[in-house]
C-alpha atoms as a PDB file:
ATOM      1  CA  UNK A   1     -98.743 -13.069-209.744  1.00  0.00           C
ATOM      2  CA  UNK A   2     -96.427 -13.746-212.929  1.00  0.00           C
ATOM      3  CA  UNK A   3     -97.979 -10.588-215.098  1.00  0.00           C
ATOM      4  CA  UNK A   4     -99.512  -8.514-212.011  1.00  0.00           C
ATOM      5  CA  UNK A   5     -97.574  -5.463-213.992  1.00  0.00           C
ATOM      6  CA  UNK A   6     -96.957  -6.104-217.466  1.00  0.00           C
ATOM      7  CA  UNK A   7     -99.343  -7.892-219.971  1.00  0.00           C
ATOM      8  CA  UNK A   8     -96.125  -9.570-222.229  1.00  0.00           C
ATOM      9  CA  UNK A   9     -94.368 -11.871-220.015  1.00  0.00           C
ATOM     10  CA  UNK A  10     -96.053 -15.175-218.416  1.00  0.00           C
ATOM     11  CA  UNK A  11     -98.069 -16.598-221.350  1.00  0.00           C
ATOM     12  CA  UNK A  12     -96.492 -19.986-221.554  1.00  0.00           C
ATOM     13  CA  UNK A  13     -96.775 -22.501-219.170  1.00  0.00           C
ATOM     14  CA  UNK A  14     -98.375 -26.167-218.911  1.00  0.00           C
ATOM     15  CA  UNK A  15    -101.886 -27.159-219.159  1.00  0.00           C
ATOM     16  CA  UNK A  16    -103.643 -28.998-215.880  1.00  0.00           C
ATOM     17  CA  UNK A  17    -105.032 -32.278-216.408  1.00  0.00           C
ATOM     18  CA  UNK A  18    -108.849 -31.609-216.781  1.00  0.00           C
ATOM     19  CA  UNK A  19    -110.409 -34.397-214.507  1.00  0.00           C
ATOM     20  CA  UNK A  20    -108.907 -34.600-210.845  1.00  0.00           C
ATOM     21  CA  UNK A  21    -109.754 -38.134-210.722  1.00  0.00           C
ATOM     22  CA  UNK A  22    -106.348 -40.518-210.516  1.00  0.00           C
ATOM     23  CA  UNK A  23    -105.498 -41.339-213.889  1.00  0.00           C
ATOM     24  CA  UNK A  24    -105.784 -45.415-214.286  1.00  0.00           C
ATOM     25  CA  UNK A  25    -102.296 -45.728-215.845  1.00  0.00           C
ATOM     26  CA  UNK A  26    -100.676 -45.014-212.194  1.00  0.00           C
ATOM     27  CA  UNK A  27     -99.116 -48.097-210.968  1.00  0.00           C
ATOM     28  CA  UNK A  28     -97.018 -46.561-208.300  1.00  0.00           C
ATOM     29  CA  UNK A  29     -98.748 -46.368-204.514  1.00  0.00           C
ATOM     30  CA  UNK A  30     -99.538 -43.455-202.640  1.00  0.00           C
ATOM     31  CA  UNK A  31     -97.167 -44.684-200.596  1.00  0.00           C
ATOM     32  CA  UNK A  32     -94.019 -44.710-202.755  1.00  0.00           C
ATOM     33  CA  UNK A  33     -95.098 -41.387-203.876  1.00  0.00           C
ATOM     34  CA  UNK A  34     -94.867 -40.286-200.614  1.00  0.00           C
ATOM     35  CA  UNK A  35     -91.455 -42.149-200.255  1.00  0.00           C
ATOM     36  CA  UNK A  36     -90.299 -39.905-203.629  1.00  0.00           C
ATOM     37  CA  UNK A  37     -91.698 -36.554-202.528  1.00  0.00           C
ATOM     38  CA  UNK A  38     -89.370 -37.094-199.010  1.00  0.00           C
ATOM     39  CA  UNK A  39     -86.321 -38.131-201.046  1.00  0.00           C
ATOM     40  CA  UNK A  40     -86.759 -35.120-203.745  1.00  0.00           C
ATOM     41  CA  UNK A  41     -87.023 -33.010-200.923  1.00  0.00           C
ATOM     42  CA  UNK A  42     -84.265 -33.697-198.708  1.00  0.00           C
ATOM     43  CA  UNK A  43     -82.006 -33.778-202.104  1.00  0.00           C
ATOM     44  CA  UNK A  44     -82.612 -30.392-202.046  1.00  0.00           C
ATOM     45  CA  UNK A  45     -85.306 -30.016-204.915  1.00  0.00           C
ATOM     46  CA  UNK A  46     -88.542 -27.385-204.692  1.00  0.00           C
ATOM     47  CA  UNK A  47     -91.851 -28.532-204.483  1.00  0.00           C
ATOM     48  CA  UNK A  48     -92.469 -27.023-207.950  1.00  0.00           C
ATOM     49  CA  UNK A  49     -89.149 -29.056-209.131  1.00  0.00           C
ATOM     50  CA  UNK A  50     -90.946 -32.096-207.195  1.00  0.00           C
ATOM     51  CA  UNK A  51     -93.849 -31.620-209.186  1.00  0.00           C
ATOM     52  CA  UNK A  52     -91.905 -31.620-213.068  1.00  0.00           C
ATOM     53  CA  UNK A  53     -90.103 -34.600-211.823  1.00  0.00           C
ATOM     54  CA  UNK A  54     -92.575 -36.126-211.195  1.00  0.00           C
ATOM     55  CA  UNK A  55     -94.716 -35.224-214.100  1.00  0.00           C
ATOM     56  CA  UNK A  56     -91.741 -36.189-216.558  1.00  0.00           C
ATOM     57  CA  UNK A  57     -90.235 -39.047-215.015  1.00  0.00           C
ATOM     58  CA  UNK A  58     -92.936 -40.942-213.098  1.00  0.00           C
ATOM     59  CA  UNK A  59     -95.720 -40.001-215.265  1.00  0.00           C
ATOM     60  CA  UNK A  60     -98.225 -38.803-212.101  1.00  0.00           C
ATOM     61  CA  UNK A  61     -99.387 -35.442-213.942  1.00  0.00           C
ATOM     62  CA  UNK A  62    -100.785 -34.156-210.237  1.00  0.00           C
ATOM     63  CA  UNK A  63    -100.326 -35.425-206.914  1.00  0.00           C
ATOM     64  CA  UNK A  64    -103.569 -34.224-205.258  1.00  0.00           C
ATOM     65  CA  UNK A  65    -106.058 -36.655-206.734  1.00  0.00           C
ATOM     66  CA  UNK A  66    -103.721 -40.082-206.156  1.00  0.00           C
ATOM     67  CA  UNK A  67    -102.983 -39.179-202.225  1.00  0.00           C
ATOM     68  CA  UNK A  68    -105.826 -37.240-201.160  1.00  0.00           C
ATOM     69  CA  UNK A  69    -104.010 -34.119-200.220  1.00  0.00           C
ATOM     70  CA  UNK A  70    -101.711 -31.426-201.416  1.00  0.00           C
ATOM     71  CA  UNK A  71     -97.948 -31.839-201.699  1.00  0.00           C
ATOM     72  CA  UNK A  72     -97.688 -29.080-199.074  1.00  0.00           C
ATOM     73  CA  UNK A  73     -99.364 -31.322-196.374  1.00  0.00           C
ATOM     74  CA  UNK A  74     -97.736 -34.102-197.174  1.00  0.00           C
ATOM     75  CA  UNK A  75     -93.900 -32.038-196.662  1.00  0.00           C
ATOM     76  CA  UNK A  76     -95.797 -30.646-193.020  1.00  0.00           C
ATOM     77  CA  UNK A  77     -96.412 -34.230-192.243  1.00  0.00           C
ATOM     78  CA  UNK A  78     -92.961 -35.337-192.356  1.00  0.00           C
ATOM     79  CA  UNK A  79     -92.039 -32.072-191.219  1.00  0.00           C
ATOM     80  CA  UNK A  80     -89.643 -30.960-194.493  1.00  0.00           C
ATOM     81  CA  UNK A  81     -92.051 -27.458-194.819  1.00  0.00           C
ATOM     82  CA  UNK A  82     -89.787 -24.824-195.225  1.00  0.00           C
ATOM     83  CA  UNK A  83     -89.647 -21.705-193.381  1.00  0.00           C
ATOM     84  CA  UNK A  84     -90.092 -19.453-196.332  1.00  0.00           C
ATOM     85  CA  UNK A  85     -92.605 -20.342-199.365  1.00  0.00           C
ATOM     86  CA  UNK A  86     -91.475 -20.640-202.326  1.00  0.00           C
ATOM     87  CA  UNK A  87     -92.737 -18.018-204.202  1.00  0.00           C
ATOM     88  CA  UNK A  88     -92.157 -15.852-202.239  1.00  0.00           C
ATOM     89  CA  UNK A  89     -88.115 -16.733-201.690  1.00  0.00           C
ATOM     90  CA  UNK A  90     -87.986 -16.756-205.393  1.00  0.00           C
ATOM     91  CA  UNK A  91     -89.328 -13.136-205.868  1.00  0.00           C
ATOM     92  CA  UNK A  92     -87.210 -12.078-202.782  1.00  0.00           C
ATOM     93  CA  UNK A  93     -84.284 -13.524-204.645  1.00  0.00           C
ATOM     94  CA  UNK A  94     -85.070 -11.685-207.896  1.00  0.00           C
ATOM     95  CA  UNK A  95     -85.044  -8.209-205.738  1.00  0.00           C
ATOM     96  CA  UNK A  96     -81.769  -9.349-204.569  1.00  0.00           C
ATOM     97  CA  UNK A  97     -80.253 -10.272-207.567  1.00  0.00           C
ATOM     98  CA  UNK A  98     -81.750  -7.188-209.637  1.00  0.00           C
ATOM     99  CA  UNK A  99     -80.091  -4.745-206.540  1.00  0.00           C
ATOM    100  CA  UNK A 100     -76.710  -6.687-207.191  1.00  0.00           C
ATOM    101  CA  UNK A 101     -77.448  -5.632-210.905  1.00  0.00           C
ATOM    102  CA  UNK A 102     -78.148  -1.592-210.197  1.00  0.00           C
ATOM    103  CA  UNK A 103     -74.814  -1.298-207.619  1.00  0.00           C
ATOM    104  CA  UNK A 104     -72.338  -2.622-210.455  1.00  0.00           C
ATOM    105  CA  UNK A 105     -74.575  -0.378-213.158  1.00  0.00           C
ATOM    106  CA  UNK A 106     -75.596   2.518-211.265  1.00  0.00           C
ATOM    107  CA  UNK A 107     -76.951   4.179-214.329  1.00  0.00           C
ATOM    108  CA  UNK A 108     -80.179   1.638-215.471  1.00  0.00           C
ATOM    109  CA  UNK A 109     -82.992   3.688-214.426  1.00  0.00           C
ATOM    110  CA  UNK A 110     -85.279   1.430-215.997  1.00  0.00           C
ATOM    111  CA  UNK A 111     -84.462  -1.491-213.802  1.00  0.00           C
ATOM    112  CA  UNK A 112     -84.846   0.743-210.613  1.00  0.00           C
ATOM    113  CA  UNK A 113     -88.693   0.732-211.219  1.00  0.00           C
ATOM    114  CA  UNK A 114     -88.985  -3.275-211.848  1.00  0.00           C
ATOM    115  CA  UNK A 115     -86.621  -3.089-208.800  1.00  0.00           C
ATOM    116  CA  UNK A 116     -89.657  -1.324-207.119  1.00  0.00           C
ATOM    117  CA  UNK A 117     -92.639  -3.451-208.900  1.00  0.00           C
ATOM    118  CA  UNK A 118     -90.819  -6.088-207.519  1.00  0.00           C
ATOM    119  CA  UNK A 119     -90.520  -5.057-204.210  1.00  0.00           C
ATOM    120  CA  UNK A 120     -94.127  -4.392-203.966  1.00  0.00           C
ATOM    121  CA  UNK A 121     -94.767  -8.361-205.063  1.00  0.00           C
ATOM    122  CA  UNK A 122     -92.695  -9.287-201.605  1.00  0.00           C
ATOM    123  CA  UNK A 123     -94.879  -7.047-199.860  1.00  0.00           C
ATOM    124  CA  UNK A 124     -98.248  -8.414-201.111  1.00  0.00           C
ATOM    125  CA  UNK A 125     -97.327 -11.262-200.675  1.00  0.00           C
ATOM    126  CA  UNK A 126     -95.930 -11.210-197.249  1.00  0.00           C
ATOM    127  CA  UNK A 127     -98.723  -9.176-195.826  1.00  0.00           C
ATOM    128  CA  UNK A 128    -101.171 -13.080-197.251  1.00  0.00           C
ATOM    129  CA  UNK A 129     -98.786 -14.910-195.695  1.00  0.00           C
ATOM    130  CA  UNK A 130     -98.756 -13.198-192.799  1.00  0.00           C
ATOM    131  CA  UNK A 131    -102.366 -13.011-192.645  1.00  0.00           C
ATOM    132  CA  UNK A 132    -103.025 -17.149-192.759  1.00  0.00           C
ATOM    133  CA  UNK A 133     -99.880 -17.719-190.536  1.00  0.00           C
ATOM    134  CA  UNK A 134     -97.315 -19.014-192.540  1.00  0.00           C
ATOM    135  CA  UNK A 135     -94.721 -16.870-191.780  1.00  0.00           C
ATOM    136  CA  UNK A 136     -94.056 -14.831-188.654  1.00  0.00           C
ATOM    137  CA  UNK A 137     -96.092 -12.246-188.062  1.00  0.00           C
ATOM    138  CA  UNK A 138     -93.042  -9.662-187.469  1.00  0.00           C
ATOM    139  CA  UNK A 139     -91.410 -10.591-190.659  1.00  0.00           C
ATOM    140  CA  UNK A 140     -90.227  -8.118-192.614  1.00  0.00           C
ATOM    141  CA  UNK A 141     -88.324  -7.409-196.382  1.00  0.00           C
ATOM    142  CA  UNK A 142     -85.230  -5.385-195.764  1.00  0.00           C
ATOM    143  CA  UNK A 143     -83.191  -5.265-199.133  1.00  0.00           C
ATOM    144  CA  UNK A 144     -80.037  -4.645-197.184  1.00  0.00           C
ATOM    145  CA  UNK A 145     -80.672  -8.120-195.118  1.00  0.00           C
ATOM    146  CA  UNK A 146     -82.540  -9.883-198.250  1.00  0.00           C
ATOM    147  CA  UNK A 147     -78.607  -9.339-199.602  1.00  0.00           C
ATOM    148  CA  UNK A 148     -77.052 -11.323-196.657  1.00  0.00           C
ATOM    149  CA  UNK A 149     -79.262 -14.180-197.001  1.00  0.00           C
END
């Protein structure tokens, strides 16, 4: 959803391991994997964040093929999901930081339409997650609430 409006931004990013079988230089267990993804996640981190730590520092390039299942199952399993996903509470926080932006500097007409392209991302994306049930059903993006969270 990076360059849904634009063709220039979103080009970099990391390559995905090409075989999803577990890589045979893993010596940590499934287990203690599961024991890390619980501690990075009640110290606050994403499961994106999760995922680069875990990358860098532990050297287990996905989690997927070693446990079986997703990262997001294993957080419902231990019941650390968060309300909100994550992309979609990082776009929500872009609108909310870009609308902090155009009330100091009234004048930047330019940012009132990414203001809008960005508002339309929330309400894509809402209306999927809606759909499969992972959030509410009568959720809705306000910008004058999206401010107060």
């Amino acid at each position: 959803m990076g360059r849904m409006h634009t063709h220039r931004h979103g080009k970099s990013h990391s390559i995905r391991p090409v075989t999803l079988r577990a890589p045979s230089w893993i010596t940590i267990s499934p287990k203690e994997i599961e024991a890390l993804i619980v501690k990075y996640t009640k110290d606050g981190l994403t499961p994106s964040q999760i995922g680069i730590k875990l990358r860098d520092q532990h050297s287990i390039p996905l989690v997927k093929p070693i446990m079986k299942k997703s990262m997001s199952q294993i957080l419902e399993e231990n019941d650390l999901k968060s309300e909100m996903p994550e992309d979609l509470g990082n776009i929500v926080n872009r609108a909310v930081g870009l609308q902090k932006h155009l009330k100091v500097n009234r004048g930047d007409n330019r940012n009132v339409r990414s203001l809008e392209l960005i508002e339309a991302k929330v309400h894509r994306l809402s209306v999927y997650y809606k759909r499969i049930g992972r959030i509410s059903k009568t959720w809705k993006y306000k910008a004058v609430v999206a401010q107060l969270e």
